[in-house]
N, C-alpha and C. Protein backbone atom coordinates (compact mmCIF):
# COMPACT_ATOMS: atom_id res chain seq x y z
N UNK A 1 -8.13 97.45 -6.28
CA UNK A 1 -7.43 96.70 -5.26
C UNK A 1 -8.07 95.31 -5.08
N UNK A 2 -8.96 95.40 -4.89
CA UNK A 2 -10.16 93.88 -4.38
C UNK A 2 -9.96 93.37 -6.22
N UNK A 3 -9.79 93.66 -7.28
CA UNK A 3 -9.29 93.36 -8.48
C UNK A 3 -7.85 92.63 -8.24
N UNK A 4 -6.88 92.98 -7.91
CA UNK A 4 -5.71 92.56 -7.23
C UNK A 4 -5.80 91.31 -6.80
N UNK A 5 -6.25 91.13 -5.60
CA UNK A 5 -5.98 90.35 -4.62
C UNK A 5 -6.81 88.97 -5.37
N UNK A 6 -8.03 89.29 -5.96
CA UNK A 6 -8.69 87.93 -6.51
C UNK A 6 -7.60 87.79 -7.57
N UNK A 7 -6.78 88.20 -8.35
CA UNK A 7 -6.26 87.74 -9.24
C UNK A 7 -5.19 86.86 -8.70
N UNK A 8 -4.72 87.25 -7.54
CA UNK A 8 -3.62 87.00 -6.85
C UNK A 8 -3.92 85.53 -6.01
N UNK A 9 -4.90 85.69 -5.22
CA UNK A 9 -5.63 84.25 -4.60
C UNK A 9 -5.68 83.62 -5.63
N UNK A 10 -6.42 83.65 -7.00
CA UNK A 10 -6.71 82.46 -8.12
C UNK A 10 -5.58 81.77 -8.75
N UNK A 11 -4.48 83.04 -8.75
CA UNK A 11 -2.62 82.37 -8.93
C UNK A 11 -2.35 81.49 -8.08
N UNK A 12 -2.44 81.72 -7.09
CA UNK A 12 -1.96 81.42 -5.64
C UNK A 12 -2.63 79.83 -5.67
N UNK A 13 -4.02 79.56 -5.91
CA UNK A 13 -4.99 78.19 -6.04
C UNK A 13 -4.47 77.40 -6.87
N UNK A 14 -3.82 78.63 -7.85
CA UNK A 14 -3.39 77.49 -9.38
C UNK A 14 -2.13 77.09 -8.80
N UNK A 15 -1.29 77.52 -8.66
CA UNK A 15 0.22 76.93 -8.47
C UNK A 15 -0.36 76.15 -7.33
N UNK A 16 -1.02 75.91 -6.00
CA UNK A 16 -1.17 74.95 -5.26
C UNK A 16 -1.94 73.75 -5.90
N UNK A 17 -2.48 73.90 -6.79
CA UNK A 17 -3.35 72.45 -7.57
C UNK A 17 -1.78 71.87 -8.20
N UNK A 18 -1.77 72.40 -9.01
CA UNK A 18 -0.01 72.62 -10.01
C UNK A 18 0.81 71.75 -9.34
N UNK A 19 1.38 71.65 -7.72
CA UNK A 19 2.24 71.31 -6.91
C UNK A 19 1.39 70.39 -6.85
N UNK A 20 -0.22 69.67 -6.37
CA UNK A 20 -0.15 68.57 -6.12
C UNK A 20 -0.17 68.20 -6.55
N UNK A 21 -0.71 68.31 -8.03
CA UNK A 21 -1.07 67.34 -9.56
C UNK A 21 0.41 67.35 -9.79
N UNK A 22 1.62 67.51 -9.64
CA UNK A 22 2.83 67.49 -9.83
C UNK A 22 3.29 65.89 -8.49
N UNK A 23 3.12 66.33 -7.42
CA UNK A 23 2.98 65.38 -6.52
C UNK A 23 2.35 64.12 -6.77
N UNK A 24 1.17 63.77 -7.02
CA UNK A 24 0.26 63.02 -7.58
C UNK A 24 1.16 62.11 -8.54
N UNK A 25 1.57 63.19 -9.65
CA UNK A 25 2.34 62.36 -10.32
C UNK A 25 3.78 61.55 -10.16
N UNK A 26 4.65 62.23 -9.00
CA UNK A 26 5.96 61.37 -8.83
C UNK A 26 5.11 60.33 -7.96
N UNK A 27 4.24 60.30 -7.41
CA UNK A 27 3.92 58.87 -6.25
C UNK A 27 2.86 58.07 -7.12
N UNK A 28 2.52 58.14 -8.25
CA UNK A 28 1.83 57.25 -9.78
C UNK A 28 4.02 56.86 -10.03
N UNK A 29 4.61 57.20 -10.29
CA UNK A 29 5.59 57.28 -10.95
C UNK A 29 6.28 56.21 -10.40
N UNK A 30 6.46 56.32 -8.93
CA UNK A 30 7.16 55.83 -7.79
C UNK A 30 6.35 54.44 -7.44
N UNK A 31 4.95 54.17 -7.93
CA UNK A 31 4.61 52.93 -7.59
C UNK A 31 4.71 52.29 -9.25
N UNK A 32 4.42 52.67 -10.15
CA UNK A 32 5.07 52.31 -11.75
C UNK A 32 6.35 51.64 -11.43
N UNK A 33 7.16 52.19 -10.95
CA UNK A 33 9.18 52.36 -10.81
C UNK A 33 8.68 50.41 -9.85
N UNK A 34 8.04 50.70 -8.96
CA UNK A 34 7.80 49.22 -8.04
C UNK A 34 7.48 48.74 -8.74
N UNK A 35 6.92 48.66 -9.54
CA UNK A 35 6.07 47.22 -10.32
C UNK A 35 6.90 46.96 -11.74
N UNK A 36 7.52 47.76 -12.03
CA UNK A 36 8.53 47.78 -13.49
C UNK A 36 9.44 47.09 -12.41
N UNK A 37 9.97 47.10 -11.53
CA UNK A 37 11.22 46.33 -11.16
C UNK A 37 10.36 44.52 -10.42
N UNK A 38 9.50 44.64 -10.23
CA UNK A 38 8.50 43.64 -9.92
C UNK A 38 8.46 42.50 -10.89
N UNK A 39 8.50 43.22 -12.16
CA UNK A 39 8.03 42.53 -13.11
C UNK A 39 9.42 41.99 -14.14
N UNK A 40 10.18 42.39 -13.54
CA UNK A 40 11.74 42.35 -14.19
C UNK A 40 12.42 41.81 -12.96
N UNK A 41 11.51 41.12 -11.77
CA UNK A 41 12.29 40.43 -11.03
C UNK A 41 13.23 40.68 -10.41
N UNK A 42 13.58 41.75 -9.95
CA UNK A 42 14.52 42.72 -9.77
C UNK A 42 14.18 43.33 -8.21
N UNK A 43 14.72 42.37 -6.89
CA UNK A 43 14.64 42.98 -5.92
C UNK A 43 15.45 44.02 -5.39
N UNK A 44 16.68 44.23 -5.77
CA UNK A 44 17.23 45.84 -5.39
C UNK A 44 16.53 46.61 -5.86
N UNK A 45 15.87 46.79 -6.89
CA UNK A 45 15.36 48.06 -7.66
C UNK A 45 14.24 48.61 -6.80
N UNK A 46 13.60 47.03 -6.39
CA UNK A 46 11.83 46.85 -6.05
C UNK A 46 12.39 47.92 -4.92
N UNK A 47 13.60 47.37 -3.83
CA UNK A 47 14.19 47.97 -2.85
C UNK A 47 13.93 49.37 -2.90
N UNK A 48 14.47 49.72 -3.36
CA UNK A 48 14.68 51.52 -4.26
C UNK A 48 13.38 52.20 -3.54
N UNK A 49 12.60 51.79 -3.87
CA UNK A 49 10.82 52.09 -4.01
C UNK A 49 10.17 52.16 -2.39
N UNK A 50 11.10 51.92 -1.61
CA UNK A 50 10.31 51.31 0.02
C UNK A 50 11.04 51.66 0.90
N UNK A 51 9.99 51.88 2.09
CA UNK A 51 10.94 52.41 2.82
C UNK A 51 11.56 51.05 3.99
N UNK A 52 12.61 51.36 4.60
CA UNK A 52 13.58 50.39 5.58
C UNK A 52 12.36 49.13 5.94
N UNK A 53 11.56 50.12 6.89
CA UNK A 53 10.70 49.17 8.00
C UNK A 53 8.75 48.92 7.06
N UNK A 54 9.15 48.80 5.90
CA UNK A 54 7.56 48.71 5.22
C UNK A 54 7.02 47.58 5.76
N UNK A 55 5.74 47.83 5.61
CA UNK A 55 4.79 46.78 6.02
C UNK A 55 3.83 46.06 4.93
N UNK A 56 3.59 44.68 4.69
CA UNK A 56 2.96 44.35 3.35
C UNK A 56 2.34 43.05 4.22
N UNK A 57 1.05 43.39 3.50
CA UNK A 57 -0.42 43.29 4.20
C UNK A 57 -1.25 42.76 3.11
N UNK A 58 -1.93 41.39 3.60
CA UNK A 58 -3.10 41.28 2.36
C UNK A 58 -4.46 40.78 3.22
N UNK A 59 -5.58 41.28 2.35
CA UNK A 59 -6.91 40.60 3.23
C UNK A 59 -7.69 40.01 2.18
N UNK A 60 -8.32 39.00 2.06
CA UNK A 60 -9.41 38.36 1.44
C UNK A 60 -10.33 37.60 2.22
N UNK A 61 -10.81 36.51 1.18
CA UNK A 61 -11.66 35.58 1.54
C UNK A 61 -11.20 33.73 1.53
N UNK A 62 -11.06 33.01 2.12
CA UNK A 62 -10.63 31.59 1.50
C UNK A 62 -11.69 30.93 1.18
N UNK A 63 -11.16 29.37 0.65
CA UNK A 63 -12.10 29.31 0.36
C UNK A 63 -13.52 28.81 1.14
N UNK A 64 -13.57 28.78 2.15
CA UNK A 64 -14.99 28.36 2.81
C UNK A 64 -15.28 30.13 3.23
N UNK A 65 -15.00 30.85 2.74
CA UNK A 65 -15.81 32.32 2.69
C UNK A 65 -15.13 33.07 4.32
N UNK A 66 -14.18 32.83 4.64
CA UNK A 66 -13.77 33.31 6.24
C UNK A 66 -13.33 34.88 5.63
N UNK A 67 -12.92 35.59 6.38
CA UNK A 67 -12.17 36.36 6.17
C UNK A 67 -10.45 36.09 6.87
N UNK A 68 -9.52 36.64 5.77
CA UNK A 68 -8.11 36.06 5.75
C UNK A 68 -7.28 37.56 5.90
N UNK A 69 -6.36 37.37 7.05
CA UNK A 69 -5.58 38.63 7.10
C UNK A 69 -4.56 38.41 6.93
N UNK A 70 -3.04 38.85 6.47
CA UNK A 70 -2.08 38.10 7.01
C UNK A 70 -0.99 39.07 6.38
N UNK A 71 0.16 39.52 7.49
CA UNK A 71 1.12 40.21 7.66
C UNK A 71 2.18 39.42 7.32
N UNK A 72 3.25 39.70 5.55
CA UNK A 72 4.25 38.83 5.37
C UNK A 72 5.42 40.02 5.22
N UNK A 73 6.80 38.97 5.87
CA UNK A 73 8.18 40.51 5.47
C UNK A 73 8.09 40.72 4.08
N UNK A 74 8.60 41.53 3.85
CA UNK A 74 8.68 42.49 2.55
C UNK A 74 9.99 41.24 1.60
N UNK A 75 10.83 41.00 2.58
CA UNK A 75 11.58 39.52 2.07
C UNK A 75 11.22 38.88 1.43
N UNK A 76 10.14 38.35 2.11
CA UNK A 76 9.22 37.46 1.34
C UNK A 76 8.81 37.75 0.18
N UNK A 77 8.24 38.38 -0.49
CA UNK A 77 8.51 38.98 -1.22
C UNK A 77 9.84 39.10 -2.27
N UNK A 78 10.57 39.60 -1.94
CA UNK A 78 11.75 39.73 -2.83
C UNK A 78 12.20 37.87 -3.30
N UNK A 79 11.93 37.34 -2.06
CA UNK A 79 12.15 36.01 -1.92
C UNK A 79 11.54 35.18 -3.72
N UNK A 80 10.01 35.45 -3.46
CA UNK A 80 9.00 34.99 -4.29
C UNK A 80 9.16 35.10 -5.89
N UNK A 81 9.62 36.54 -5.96
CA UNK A 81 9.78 37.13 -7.11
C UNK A 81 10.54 36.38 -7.66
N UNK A 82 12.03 36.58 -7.11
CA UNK A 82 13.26 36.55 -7.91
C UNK A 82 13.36 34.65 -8.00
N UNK A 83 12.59 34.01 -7.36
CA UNK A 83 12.44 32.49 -7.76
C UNK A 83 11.52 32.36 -8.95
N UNK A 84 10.55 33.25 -9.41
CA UNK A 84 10.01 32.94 -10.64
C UNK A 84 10.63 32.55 -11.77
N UNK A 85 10.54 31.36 -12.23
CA UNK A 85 11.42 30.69 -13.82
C UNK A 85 11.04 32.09 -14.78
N UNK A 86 11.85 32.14 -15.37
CA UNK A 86 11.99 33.40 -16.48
C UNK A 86 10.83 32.32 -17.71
N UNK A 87 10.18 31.37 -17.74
CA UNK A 87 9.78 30.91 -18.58
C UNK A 87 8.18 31.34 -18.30
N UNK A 88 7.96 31.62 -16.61
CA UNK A 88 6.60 31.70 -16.45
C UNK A 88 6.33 33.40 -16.97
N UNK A 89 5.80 33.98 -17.36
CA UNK A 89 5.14 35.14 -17.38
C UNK A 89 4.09 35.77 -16.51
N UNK A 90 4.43 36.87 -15.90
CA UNK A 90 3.02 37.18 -15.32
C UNK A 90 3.03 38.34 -15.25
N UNK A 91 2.19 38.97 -14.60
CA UNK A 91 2.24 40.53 -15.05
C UNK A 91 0.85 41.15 -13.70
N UNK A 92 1.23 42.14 -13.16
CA UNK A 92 0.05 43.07 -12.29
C UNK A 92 -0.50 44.38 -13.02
N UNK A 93 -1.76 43.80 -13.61
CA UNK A 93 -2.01 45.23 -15.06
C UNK A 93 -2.71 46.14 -13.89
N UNK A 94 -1.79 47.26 -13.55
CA UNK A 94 -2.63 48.42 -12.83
C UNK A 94 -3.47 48.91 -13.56
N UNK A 95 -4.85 48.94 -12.96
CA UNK A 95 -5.89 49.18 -13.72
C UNK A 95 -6.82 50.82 -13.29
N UNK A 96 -6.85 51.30 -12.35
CA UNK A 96 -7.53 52.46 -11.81
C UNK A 96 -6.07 53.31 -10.83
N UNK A 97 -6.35 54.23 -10.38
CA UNK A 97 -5.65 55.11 -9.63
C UNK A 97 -6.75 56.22 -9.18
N UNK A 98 -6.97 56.15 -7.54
CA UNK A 98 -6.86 57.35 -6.70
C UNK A 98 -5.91 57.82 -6.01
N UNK A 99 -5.77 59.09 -5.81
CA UNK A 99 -3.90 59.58 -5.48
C UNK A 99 -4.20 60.79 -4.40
N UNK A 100 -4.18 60.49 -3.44
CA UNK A 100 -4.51 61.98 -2.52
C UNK A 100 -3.03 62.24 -1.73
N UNK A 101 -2.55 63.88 -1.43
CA UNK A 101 -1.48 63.88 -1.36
C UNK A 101 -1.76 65.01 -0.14
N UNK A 102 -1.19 65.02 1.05
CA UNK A 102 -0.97 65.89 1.58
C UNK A 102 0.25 66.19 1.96
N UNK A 103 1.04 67.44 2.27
CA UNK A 103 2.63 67.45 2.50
C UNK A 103 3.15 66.19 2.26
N UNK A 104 3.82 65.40 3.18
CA UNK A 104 4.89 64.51 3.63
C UNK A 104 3.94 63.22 2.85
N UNK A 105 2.68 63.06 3.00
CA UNK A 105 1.87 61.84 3.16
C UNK A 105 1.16 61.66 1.81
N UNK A 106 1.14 60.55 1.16
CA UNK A 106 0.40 60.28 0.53
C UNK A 106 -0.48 58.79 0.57
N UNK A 107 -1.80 58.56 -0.55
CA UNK A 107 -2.31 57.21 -0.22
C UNK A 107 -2.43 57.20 -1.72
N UNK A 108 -2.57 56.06 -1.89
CA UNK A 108 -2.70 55.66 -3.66
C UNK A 108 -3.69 54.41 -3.67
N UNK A 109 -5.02 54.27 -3.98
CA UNK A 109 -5.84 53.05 -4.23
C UNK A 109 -5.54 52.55 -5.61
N UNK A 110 -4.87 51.59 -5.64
CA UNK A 110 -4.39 51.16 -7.08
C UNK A 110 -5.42 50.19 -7.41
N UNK A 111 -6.11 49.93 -8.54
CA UNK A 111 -7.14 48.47 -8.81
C UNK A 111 -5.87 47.26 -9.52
N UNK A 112 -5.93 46.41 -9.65
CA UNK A 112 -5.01 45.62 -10.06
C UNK A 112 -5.71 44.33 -10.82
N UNK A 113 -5.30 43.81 -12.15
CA UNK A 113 -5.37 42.92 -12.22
C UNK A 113 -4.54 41.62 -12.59
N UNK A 114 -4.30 40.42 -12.07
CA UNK A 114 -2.59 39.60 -11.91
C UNK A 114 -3.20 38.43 -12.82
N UNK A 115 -2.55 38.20 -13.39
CA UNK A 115 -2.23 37.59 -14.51
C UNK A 115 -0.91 36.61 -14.78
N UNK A 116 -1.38 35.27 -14.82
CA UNK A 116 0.13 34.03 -14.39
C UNK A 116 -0.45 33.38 -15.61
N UNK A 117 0.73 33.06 -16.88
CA UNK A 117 1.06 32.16 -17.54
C UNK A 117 -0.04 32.59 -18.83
N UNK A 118 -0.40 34.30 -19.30
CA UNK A 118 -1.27 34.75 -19.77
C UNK A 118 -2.50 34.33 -19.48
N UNK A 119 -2.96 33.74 -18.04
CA UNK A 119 -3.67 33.34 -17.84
C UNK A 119 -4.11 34.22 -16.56
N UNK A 120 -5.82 35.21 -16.36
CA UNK A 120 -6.28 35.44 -15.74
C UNK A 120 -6.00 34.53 -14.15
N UNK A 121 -5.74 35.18 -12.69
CA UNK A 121 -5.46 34.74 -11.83
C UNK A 121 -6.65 35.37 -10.67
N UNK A 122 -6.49 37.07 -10.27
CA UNK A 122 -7.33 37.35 -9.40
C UNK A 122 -6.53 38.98 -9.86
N UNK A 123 -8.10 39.47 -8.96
CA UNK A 123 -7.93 41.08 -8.96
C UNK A 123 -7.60 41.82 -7.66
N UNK A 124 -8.04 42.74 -7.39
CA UNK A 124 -7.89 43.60 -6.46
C UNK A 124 -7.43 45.11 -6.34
N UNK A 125 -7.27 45.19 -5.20
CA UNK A 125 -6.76 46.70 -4.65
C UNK A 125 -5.83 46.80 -4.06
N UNK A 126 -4.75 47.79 -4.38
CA UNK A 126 -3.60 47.77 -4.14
C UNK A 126 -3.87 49.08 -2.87
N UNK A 127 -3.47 49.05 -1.52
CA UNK A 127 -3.38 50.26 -0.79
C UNK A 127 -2.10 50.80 -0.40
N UNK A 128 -1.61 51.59 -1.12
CA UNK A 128 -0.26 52.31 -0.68
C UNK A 128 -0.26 53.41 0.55
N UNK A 129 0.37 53.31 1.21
CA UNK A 129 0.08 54.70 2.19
C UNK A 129 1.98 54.86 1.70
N UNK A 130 2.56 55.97 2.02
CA UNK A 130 3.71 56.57 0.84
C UNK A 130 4.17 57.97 2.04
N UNK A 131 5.56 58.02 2.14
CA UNK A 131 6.20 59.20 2.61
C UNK A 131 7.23 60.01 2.12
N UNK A 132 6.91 61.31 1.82
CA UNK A 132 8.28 61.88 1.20
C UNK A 132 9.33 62.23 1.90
N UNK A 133 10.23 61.46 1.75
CA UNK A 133 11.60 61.42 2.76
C UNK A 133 12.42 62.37 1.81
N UNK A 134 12.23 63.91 2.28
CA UNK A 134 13.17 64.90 1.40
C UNK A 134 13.28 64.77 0.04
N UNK A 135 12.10 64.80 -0.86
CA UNK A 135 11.90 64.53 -2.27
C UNK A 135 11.72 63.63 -2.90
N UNK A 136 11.91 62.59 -1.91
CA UNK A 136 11.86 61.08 -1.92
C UNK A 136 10.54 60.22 -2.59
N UNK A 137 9.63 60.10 -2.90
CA UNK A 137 8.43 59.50 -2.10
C UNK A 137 8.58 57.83 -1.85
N UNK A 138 8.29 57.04 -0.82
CA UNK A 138 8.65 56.02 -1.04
C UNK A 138 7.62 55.29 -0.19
N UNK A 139 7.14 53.95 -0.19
CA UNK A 139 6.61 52.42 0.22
C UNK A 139 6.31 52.87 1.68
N UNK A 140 5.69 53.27 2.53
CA UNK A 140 5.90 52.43 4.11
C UNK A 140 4.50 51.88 4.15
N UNK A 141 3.99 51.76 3.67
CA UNK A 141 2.66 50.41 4.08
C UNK A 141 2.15 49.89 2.84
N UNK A 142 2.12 48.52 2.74
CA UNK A 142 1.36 47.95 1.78
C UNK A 142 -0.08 47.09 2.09
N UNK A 143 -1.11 47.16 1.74
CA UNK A 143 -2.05 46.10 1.82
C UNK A 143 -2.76 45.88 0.46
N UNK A 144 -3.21 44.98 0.55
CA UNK A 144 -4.15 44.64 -0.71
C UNK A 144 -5.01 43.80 -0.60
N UNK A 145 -6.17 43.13 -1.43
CA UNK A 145 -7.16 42.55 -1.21
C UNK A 145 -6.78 41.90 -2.46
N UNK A 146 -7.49 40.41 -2.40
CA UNK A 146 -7.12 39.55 -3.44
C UNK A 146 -8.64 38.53 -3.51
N UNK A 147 -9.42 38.55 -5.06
CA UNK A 147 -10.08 37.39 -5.09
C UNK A 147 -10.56 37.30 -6.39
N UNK A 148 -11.49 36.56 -7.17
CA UNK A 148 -11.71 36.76 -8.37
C UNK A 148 -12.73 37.02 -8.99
N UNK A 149 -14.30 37.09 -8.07
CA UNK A 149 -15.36 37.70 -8.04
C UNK A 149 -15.38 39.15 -8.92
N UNK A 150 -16.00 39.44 -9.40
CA UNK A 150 -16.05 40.92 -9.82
C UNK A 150 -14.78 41.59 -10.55
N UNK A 151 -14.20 40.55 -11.04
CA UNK A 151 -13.06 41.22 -11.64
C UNK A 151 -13.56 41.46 -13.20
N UNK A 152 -13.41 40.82 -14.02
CA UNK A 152 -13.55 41.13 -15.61
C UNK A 152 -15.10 41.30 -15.89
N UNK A 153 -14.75 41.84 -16.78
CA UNK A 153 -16.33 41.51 -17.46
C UNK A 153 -16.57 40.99 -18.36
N UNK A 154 -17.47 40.35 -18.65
CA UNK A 154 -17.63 38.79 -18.89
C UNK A 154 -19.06 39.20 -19.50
């Protein structure tokens, strides 16, 4: 019997890892899906990816060393993109992923590095916080950090 039940708990552990490493992967998938439409300039798609009321957030340093916060609409955004000349190139090479998932909620630390005109720009961290709206997973908070310290190695 006590043979049983451990076999049964260790099933039971596996299919719950199974479901989040399954999870894990549609909200890697679902921020991919954002940045493939990002990068194709493509604000309905980017749309797709977020939820109604998202929030997009960046913090750094300027340049006399302050610290810089600053809350822009998600518009803005769509705004920015879709004015890029199709001649400039640029690209956000996601570089690391942490992915923690609980029910409804997830967070994703993305590392990033942005890249304008094949030309090195600045790095950072991408912070997703993410909700599954009925199978959904989608955008409701963005922040990130932006500077060029400690990015490549050199």
């Amino acid at each position: 019997m006590r043979y049983n039940i451990t076999i049964l708990l260790l099933f039971s552990m596996a299919l719950t890892a199974s479901a989040q490493m399954d999870e894990k992967t549609l909200v890697q998938k679902t921020i991919e899906g954002f940045f493939d439409a990002f990068h194709k300039k493509d604000s309905v798609a980017m749309k797709s990816f977020v939820a109604e009321n998202v929030v997009l957030q960046t913090t750094g340093r300027n340049r006399a060393g302050e610290t810089i916060f600053e809350t822009t609409p998600i518009s803005k955004l769509y705004e920015s993109i879709v004015r890029i000349s199709d001649s400039i190139p640029f690209q956000e090479k996601l570089i690391s992923w942490s992915i923690q998932v609980d029910r409804t909620m997830a967070n994703a630390w993305v590392g990033y590095e942005f890249w304008l005109n094949d030309n090195f720009s600045h790095c950072g961290i991408n912070s997703f916080q993410m909700v599954n709206f009925d199978g959904e997973w989608k955008i409701i908070y963005l922040i990130d950090t932006r500077g060029r310290a400690g990015c490549l190695e050199e």
